[in-house]
Protein backbone atom coordinates (compact mmCIF):
# COMPACT_ATOMS: atom_id res chain seq x y z
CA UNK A 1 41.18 -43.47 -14.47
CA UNK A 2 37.22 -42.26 -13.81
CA UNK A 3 36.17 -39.49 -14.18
CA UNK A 4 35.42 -38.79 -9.65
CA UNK A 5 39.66 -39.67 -9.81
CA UNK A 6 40.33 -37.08 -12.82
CA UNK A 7 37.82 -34.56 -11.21
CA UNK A 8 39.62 -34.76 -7.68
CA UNK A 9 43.45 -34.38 -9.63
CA UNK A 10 42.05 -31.15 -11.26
CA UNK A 11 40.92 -30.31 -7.84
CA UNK A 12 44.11 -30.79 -6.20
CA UNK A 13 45.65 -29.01 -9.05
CA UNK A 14 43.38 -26.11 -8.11
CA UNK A 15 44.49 -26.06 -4.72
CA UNK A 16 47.90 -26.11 -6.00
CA UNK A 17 47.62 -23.36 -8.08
CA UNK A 18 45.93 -21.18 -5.45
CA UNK A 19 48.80 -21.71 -3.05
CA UNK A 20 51.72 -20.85 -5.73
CA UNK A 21 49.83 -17.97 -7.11
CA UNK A 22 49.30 -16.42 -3.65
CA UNK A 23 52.70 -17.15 -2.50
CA UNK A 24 53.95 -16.18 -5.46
CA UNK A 25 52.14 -12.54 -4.73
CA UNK A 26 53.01 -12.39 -1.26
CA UNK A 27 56.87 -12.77 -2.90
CA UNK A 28 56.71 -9.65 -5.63
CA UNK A 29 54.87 -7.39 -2.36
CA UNK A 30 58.20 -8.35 -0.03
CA UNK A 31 55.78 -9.35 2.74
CA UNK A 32 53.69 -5.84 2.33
CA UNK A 33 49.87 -6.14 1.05
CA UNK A 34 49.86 -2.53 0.68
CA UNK A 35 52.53 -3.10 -2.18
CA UNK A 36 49.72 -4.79 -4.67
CA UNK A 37 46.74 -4.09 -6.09
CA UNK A 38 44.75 -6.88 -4.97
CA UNK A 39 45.12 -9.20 -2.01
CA UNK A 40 46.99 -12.32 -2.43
CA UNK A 41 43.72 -14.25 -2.04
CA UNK A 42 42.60 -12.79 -5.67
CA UNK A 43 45.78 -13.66 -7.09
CA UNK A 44 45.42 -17.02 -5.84
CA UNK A 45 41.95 -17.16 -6.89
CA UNK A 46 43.17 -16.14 -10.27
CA UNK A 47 45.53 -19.06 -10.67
CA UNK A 48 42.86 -21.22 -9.62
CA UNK A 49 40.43 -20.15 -11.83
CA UNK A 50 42.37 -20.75 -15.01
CA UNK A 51 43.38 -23.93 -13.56
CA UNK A 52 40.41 -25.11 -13.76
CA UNK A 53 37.95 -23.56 -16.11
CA UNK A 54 40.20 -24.64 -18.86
CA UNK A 55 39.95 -28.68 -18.01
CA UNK A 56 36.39 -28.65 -17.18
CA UNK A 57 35.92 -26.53 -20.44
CA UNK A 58 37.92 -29.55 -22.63
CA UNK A 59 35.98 -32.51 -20.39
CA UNK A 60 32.47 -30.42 -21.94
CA UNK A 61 33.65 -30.45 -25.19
CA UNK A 62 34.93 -34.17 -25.04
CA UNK A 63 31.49 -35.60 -24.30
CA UNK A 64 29.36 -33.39 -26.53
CA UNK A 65 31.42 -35.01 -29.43
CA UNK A 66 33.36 -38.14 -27.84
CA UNK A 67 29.89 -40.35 -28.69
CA UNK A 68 29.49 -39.24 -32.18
CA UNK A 69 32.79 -39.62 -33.08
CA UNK A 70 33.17 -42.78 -31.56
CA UNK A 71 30.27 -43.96 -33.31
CA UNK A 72 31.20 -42.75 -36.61
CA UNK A 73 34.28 -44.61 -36.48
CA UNK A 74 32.70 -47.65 -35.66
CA UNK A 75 29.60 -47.25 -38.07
CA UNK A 76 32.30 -46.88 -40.79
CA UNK A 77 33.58 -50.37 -40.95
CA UNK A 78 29.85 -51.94 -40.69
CA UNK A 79 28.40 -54.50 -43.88
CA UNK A 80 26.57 -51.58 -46.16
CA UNK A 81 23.70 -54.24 -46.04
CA UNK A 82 23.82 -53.36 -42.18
CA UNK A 83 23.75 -49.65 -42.92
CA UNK A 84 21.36 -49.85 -45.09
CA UNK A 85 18.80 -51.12 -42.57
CA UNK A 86 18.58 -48.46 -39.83
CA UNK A 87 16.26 -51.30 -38.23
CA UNK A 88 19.19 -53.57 -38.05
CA UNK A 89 21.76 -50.83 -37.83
CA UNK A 90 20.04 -49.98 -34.30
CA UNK A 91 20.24 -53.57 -32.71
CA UNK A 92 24.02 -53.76 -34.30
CA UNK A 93 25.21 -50.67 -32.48
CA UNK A 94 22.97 -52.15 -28.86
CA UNK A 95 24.54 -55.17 -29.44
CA UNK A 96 28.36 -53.58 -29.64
CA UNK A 97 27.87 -51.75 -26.74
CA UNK A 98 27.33 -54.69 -25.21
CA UNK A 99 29.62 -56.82 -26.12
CA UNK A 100 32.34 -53.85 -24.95
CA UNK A 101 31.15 -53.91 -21.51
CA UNK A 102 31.83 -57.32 -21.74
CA UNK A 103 28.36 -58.35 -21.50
CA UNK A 104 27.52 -59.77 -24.68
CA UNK A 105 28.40 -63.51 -24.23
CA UNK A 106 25.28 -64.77 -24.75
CA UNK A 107 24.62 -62.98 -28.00
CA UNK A 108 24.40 -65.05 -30.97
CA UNK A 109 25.64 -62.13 -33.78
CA UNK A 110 27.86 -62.12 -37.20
CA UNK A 111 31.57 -61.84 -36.82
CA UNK A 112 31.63 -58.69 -38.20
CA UNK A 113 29.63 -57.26 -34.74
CA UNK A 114 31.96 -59.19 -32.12
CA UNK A 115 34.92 -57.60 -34.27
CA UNK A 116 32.94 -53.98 -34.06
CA UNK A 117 32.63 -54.73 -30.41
CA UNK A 118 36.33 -55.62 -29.46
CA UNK A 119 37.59 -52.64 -31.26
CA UNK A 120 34.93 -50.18 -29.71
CA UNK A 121 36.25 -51.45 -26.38
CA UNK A 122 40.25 -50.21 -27.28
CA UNK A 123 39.13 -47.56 -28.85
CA UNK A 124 37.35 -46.54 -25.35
CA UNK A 125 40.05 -47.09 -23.65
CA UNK A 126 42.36 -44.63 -25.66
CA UNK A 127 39.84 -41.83 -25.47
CA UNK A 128 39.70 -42.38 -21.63
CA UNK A 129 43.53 -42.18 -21.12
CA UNK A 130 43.44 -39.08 -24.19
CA UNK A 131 40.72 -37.23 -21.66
CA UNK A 132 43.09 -37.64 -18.95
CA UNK A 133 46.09 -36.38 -20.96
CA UNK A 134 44.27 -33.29 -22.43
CA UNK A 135 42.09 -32.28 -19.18
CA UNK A 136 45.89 -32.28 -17.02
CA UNK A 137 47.43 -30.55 -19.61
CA UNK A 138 44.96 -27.61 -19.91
CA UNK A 139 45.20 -27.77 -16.14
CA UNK A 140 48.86 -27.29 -16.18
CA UNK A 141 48.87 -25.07 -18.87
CA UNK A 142 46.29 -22.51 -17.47
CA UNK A 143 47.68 -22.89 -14.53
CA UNK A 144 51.62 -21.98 -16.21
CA UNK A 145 49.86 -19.23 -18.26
CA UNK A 146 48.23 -17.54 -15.25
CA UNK A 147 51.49 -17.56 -13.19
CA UNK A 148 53.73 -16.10 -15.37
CA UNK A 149 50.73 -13.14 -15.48
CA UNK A 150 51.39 -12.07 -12.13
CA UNK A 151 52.75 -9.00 -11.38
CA UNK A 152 52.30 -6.40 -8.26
CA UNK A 153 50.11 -3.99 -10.73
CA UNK A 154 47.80 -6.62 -11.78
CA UNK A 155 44.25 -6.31 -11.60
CA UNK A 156 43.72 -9.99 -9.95
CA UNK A 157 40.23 -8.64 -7.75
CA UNK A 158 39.06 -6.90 -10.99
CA UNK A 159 40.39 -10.35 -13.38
CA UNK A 160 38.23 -12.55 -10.90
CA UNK A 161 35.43 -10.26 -10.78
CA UNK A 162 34.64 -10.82 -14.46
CA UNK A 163 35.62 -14.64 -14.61
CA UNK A 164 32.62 -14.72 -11.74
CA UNK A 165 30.36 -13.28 -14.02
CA UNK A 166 31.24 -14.69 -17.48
CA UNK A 167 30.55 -18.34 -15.39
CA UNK A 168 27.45 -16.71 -14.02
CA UNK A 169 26.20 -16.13 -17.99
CA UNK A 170 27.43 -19.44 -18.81
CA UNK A 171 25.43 -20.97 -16.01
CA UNK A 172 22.47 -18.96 -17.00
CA UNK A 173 22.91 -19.75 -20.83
CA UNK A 174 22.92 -23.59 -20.05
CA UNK A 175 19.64 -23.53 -18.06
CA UNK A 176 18.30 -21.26 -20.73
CA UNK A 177 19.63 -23.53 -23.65
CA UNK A 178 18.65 -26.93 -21.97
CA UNK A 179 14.82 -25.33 -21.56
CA UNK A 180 14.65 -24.64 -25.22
CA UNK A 181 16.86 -28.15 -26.04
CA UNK A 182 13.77 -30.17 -24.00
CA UNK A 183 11.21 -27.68 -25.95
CA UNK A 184 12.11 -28.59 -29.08
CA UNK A 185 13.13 -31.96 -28.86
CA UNK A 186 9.39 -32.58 -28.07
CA UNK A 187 7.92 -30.30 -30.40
CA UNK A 188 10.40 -32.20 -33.35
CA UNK A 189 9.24 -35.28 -32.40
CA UNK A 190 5.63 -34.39 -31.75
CA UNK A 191 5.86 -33.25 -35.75
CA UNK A 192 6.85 -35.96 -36.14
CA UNK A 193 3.71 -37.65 -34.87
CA UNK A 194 0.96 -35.22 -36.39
CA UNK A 195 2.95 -36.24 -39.98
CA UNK A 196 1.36 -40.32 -39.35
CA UNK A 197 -1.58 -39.33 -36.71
CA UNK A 198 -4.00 -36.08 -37.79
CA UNK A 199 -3.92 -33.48 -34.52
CA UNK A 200 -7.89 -33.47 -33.97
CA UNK A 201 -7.92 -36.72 -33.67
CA UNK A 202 -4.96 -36.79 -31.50
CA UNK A 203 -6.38 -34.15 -29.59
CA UNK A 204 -10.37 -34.79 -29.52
CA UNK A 205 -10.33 -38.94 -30.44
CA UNK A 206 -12.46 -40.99 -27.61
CA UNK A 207 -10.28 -43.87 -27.77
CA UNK A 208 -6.77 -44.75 -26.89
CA UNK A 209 -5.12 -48.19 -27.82
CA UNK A 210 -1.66 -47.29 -29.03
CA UNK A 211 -0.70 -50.88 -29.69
CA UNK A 212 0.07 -51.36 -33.69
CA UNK A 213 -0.57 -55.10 -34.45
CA UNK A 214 2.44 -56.68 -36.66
CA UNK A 215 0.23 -58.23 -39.45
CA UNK A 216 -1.99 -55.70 -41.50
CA UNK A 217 -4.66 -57.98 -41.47
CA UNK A 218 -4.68 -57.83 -37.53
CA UNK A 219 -7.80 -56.40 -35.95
CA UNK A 220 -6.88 -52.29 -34.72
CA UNK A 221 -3.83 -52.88 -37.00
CA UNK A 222 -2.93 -49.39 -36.81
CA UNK A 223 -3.91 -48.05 -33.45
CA UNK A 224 -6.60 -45.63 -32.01
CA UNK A 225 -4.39 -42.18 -30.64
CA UNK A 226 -7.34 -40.19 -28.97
CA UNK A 227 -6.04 -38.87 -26.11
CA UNK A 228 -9.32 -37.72 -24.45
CA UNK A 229 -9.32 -40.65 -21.92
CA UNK A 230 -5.76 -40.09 -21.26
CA UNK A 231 -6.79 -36.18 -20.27
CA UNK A 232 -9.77 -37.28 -18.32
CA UNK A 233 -8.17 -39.70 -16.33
CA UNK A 234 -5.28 -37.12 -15.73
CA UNK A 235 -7.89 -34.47 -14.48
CA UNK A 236 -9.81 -36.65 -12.41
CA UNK A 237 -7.04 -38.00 -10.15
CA UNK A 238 -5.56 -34.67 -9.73
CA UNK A 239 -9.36 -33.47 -8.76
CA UNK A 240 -9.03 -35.70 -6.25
CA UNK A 241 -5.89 -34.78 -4.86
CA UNK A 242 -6.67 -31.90 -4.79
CA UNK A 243 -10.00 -31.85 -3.08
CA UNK A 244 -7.85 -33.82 -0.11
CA UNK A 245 -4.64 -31.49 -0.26
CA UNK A 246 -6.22 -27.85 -0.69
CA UNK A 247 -8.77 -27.73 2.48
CA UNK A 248 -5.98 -29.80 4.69
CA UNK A 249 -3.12 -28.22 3.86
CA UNK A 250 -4.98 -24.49 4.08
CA UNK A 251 -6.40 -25.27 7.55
CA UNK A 252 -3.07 -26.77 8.94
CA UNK A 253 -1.61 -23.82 7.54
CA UNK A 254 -3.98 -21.42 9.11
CA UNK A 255 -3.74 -22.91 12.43
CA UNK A 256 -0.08 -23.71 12.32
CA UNK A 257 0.57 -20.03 11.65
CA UNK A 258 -2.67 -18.04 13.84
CA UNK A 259 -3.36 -20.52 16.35
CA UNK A 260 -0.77 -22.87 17.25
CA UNK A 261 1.77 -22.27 20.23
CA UNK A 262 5.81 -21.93 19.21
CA UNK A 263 6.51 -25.36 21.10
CA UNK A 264 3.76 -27.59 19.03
CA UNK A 265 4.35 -25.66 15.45
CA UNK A 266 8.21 -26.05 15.77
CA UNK A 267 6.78 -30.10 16.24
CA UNK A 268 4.19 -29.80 13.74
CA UNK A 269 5.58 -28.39 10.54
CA UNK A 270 8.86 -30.89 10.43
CA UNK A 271 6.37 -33.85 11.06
CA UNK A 272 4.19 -32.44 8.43
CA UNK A 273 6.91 -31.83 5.95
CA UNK A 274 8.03 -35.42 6.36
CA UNK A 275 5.35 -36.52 4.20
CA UNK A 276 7.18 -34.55 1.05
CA UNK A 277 10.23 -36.78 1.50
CA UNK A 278 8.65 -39.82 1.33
CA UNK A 279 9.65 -41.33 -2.25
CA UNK A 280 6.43 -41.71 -4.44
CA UNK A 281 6.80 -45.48 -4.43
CA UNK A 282 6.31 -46.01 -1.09
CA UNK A 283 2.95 -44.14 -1.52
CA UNK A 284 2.33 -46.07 -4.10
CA UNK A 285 2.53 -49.48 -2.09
CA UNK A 286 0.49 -48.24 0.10
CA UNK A 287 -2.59 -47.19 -2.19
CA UNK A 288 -2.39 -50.64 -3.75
CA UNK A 289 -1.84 -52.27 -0.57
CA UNK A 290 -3.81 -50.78 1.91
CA UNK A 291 -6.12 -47.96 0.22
CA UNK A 292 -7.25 -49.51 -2.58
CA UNK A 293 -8.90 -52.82 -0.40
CA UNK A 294 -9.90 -50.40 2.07
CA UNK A 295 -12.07 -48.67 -0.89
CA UNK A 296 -13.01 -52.23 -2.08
CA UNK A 297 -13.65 -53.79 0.84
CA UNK A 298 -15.91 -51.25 2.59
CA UNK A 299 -17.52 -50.28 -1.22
CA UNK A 300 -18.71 -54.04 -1.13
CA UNK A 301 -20.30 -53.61 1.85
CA UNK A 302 -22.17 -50.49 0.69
CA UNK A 303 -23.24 -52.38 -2.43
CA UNK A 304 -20.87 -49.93 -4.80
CA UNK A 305 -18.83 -51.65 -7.38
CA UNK A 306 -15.53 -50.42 -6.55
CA UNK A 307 -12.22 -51.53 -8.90
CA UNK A 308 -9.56 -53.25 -7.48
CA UNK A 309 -7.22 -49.90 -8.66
CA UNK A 310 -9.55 -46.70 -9.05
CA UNK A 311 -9.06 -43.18 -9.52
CA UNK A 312 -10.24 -42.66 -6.02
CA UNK A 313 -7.63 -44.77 -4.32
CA UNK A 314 -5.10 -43.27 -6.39
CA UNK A 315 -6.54 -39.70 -5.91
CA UNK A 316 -6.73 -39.91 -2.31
CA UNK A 317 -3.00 -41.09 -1.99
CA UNK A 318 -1.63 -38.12 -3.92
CA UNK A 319 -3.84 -35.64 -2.30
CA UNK A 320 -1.90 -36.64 0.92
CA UNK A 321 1.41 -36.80 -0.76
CA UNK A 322 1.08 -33.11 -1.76
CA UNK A 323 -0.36 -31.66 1.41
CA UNK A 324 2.85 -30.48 2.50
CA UNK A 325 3.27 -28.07 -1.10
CA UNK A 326 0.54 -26.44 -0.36
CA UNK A 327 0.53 -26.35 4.01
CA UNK A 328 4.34 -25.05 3.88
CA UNK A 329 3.90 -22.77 1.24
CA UNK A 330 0.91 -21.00 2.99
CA UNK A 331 2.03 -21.18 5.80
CA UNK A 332 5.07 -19.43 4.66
CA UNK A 333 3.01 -16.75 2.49
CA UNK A 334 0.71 -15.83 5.24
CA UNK A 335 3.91 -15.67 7.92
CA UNK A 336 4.90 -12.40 5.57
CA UNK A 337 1.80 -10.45 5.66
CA UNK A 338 2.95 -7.41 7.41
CA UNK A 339 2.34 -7.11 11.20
CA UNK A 340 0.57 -4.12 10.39
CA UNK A 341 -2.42 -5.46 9.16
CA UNK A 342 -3.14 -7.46 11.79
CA UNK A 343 -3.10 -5.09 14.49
CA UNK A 344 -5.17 -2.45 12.01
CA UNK A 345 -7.67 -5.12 11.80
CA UNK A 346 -7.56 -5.75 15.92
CA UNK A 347 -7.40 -2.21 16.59
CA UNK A 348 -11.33 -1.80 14.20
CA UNK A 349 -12.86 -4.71 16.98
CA UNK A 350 -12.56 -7.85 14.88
CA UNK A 351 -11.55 -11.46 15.76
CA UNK A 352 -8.82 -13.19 15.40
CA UNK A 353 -11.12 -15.72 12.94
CA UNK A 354 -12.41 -12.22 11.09
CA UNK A 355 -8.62 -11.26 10.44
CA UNK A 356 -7.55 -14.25 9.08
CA UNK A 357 -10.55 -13.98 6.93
CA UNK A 358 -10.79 -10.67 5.80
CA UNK A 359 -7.38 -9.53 6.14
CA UNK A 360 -4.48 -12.18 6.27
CA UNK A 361 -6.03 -14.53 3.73
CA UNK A 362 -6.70 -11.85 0.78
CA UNK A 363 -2.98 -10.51 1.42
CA UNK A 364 -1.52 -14.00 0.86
CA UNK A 365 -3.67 -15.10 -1.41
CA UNK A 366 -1.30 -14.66 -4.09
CA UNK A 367 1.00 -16.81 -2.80
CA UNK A 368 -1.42 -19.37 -1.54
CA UNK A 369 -2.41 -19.44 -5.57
CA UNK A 370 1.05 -19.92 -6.45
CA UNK A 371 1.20 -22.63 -3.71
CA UNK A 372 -2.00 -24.66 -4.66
CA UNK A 373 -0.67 -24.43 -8.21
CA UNK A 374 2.73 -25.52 -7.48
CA UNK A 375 0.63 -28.54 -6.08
CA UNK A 376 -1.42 -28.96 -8.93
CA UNK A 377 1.46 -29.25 -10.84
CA UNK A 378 2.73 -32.40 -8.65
CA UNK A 379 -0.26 -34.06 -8.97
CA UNK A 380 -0.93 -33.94 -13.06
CA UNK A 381 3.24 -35.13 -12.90
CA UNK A 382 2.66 -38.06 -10.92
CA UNK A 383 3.70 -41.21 -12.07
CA UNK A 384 4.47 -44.19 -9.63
CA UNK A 385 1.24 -43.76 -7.40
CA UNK A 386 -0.89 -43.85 -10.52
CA UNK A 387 0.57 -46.94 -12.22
CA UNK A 388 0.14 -49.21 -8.89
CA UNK A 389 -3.28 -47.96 -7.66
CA UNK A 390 -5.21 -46.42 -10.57
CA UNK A 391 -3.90 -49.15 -13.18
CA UNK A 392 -3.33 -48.62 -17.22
CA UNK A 393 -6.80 -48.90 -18.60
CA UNK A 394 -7.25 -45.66 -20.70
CA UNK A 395 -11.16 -45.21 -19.27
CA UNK A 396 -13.40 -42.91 -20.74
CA UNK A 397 -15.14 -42.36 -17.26
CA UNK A 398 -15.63 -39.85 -14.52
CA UNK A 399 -16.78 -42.53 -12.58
CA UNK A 400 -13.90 -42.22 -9.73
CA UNK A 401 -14.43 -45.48 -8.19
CA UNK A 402 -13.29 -47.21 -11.97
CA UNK A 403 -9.87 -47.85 -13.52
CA UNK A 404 -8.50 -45.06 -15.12
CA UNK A 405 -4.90 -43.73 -16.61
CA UNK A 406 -2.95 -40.67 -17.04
CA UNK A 407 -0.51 -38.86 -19.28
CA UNK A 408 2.69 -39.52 -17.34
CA UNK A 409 1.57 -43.28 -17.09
CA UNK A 410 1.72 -43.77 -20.80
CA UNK A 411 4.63 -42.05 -21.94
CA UNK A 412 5.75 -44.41 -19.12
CA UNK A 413 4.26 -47.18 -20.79
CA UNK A 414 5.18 -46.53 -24.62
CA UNK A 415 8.70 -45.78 -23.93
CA UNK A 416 9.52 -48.85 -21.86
CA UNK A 417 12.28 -51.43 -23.59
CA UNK A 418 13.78 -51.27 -26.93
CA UNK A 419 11.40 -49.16 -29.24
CA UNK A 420 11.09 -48.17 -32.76
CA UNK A 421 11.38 -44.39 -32.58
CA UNK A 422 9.85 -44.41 -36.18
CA UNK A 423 6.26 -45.58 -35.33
CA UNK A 424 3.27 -43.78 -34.45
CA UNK A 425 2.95 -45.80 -31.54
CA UNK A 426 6.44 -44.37 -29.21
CA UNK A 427 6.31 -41.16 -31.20
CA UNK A 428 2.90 -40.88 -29.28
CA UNK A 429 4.58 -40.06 -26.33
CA UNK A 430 6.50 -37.15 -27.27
CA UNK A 431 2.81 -35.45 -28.06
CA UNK A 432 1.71 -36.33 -24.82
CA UNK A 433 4.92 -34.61 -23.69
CA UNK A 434 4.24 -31.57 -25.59
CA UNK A 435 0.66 -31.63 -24.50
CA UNK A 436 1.44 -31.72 -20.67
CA UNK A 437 4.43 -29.46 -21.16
CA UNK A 438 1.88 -26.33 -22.63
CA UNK A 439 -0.53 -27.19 -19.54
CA UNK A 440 1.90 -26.92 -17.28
CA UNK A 441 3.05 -23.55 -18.71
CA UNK A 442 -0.57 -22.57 -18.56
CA UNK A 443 -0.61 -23.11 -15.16
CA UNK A 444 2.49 -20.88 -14.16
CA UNK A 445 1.00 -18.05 -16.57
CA UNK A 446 -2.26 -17.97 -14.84
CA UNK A 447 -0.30 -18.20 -11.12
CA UNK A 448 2.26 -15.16 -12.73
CA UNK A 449 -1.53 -13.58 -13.72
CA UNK A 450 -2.73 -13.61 -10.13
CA UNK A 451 0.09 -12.90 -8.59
CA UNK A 452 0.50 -9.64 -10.59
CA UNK A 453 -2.79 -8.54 -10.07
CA UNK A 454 -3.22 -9.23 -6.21
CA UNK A 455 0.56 -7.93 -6.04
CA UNK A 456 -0.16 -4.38 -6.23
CA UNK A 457 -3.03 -4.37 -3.91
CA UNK A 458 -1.52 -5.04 -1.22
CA UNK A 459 2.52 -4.14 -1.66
C-alpha cells in the first residue's frame, strides 16, 4: 500500500471517528445541546483528533529511524573487507539500492551484493506492510480510547483547544529545529573544510579551480579554493539585476499606485506579476538564446569584445525576472501610507509629483527597503539563469561583458553525481553554503535595522 492510500484510510478513519464521536454526544444529551458542555462538533473533533495525531505521530517516527535501521541490518551481513573501506562500502550500499528497485541488471558486482540486494527488497516490503499495521492500529486505538472518554461533563471545546495549540508548538518547533538542523549541517561540514583548506585563503585566495587531479604528480594536484572570483562574479550579476529591477520596478510601482486609472492597474499588476511565475529556466533559455547574441552581435558591431555568456546577459535577465519583488512589494507598501498624509501634503499647495516625493516615498521607504532586499536576495540565489548565460569560468573580472560564475553555480557544480564527501573539493561547497547563508542573514538584519528605525517615524 503507498503511503497517498495509507494517508487517505487514516483520513477516512478521521471522518469516521468524527461522526461516531458526535453521534455518540448527541446520544448521552437525549437530543438536547444544552445537556453538554461542549457542542457535539468538539466532541467529534475530539475523536478525530486522537484518531489521527496518533498515526501521523508513529508514520514520523517510522521514517526518522526506518533508514538507519534498515541499513544497519543490511550493513551487518557485508565482507568486513567491504566495511572496512567506507570508499567501497558507499558504492556497495548505491549499488543495493539498486538492485532492490530492480534496477541493477546491468551491474557487474560480487554475490555477496546481489544477495544484500534481494534481501533489502523483502525486508522493504515487511516494513511497508508493518507501517500499515501500526499507523491503523494507533488510528483505531486513539480513536477506541477517545470514545470511551466521552461523557456529557467533558471538557471536549476546552480538550481541543489545547490539542490546537500543542500542534501549533509542534509546528513552530519543527520550523525552528529544521533552521538550526540546515545551520549546522553547514557549519559541520564547513569545519570540516577549514580542517584540509586554511579560512584566509578560503576566504581572500584569487583563484578558484576546485578540481583535485588523481595522480600527485598531476599539475594543481590539490586544488586552488579562493573564493574571491566566486564573490565577485556573485556581486556583479546581482549589480546588474539590480540596476534593471530597482528603477523599473519603483517607477511601475509609483505610477501603478499615484497615477494609473482602476481599469489599467487591475490590467497592469497581474500582467506584471506574471513575470514572477515564469520558472527560472525558461529565463534562462532565453538569455542564452536570445540575450546573450543580442549582446554579441550588436557588441561586434561596436567593436567591444563581448563573450558568448557574460555577466551582462545574465545580469540583465535576472534584473527582469525580479522586477515583480520589488514593483508588487512597493506598490503594496506605498498603498498603506495613511490617507492622511496625502491630503496634509495637498492641503500645504504641493503636487501630486512633490507628495510622492516628499511624503509617500519616505513613509514607505521601509518597506520599499525590505522589498529591494527581498530582491536582492533572489538575485545572489539564482542558479539556472547564471549557469546558461553567464557560464562556469570562475573570472577574476569586473569586466561585465566577460564570463563570470557565482556561488550557487558551484555548489551546483561540485555536488553534481556521485561524490566523495571526504575531499576538499565537495566539502567546498558546504563553505560556500555557509558563506552565502551569513550574507543573506546580513541582509535581513540590515532590512530589520531600517525598518526599525524608519518605523517609529512615521507609525
Amino acid at each position: 500500500m503507498s503511503l497517498s492510500f495509507l494517508l487517505l484510510a487514516v483520513a477516512a478513519l478521521c471522518a469516521l471517528s468524527f461522526y461516531f464521536g458526535r453521534q455518540r454526544a448527541v446520544a448521552l444529551s437525549g437530543g438536547r445541546h444544552s445537556n453538554l458542555h461542549s457542542l457535539p462538533v468538539h466532541y467529534g473533533a475530539y475523536t478525530a483528533a486522537w484518531c489521527g495525531l496518533p498515526a501521523l505521530a508513529l508514520l514520523l517516527i517510522w521514517y526518522m529511524f526506518q533508514g538507519s535501521v534498515i541499513e544497519a541490518l543490511i550493513v551487518s551481513d557485508l565482507p568486513q573487507e567491504i566495511l572496512e573501506d567506507s570508499g567501497r562500502l558507499s558504492l556497495a550500499l548505491n549499488s543495493i539500492s539498486l538492485i532492490a528497485a530492480g534496477n541493477g541488471q546491468h551491474l557487474s558486482v560480487e554475490p555477496e551484493i546481489v544477495d544484500a540486494g534481494r534481501r533489502l527488497a523483502n525486508i522493504q516490503t515487511i516494513a511497508s506492510a508493518a507501517l500499515v499495521v501500526v499507523m491503523l492500529s494507533g488510528a483505531v486505538l486513539g480513536l477506541s480510547l477517545s470514545y470511551r472518554k466521552i461523557t456529557a461533563d467533558m471538557r471536549a471545546r476546552n480538550n481541543i483547544e489545547r490539542i490546537a495549540r500543542y500542534v501549533m508548538i509542534a509546528c513552530s518547533a519543527i520550523a525552528i529545529l529544521s533552521t538550526v538542523g540546515i545551520v549546522f549541517s553547514l557549519l559541520f561540514e564547513a569545519l570540516h573544510f577549514f580542517t584540509k583548506i586554511n579560512p584566509l585563503e578560503f576566504l581572500f585566495g584569487l583563484e578558484w579551480s576546485p578540481q583535485t587531479a588523481i595522480r600527485a604528480d598531476q599539475v594543481a594536484s590539490e586544488g586552488a579554493f579562493g573564493a574571491i572570483p566566486l564573490f565577485v562574479g556573485t556581486l556583479l550579476i546581482t549589480l546588474i539585476a539590480m540596476c534593471v529591477a530597482v528603477p523599473i520596478g519603483l517607477f511601475s510601482a509609483v505610477y501603478m499606485g499615484e497615477y494609473a486609472s482602476p481599469k489599467f492597474r487591475a490590467i497592469a499588476k497581474p500582467a506584471l506579476e506574471i513575470l514572477a511565475g515564469v520558472p527560472t529556466v525558461v529565463y534562462g533559455f532565453f538569455a542564452a538564446l536570445t540575450v546573450a547574441p543580442f549582446l554579441r552581435d550588436n557588441g561586434a558591431i561596436l567593436g567591444l569584445d563581448v563573450s558568448s555568456e557574460s555577466a551582462l546577459a545574465a545580469g540583465l535577465v535576472m534584473g527582469i525576472m525580479i522586477i515583480p519583488f520589488v514593483s508588487s512589494l512597493s506598490d503594496d507598501v506605498m498603498s498603506q501610507v495613511p490617507k492622511s498624509l496625502r491630503d496634509g501634503s495637498y492641503g500645504l499647495g504641493a503636487t501630486k509629483s512633490e507628495t510622492i516625493r516628499n511624503v509617500i516615498f519616505p513613509a514607505a521607504l521601509p518597506g520599499i527597503v525590505g522589498a529591494v532586499l527581498l530582491a536582492v536576495s533572489r538575485a545572489i540565489g539564482e542558479t539556472m539563469i547564471v549557469v546558461m548565460a553567464a557560464g562556469l569560468a570562475a573570472n577574476m573580472t569586473a569586466n561585465p561583458l566577460q564570463a563570470v560564475t557565482t556561488v550557487t553555480v558551484q555548489i551546483v557544480t561540485l555536488l553534481v553525481g556521485d561524490q566523495e564527501f571526504d575531499s576538499a573539493k565537495t566539502l567546498s561547497a558546504f563553505a560556500l553554503g555557509l558563506v552565502l547563508f551569513l550574507v543573506t542573514l546580513g541582509l535581513n538584519v540590515f532590512a530589520l535595522k531600517v525598518v526599525q528605525k524608519y518605523r517609529e517615524k512615521y507609525d
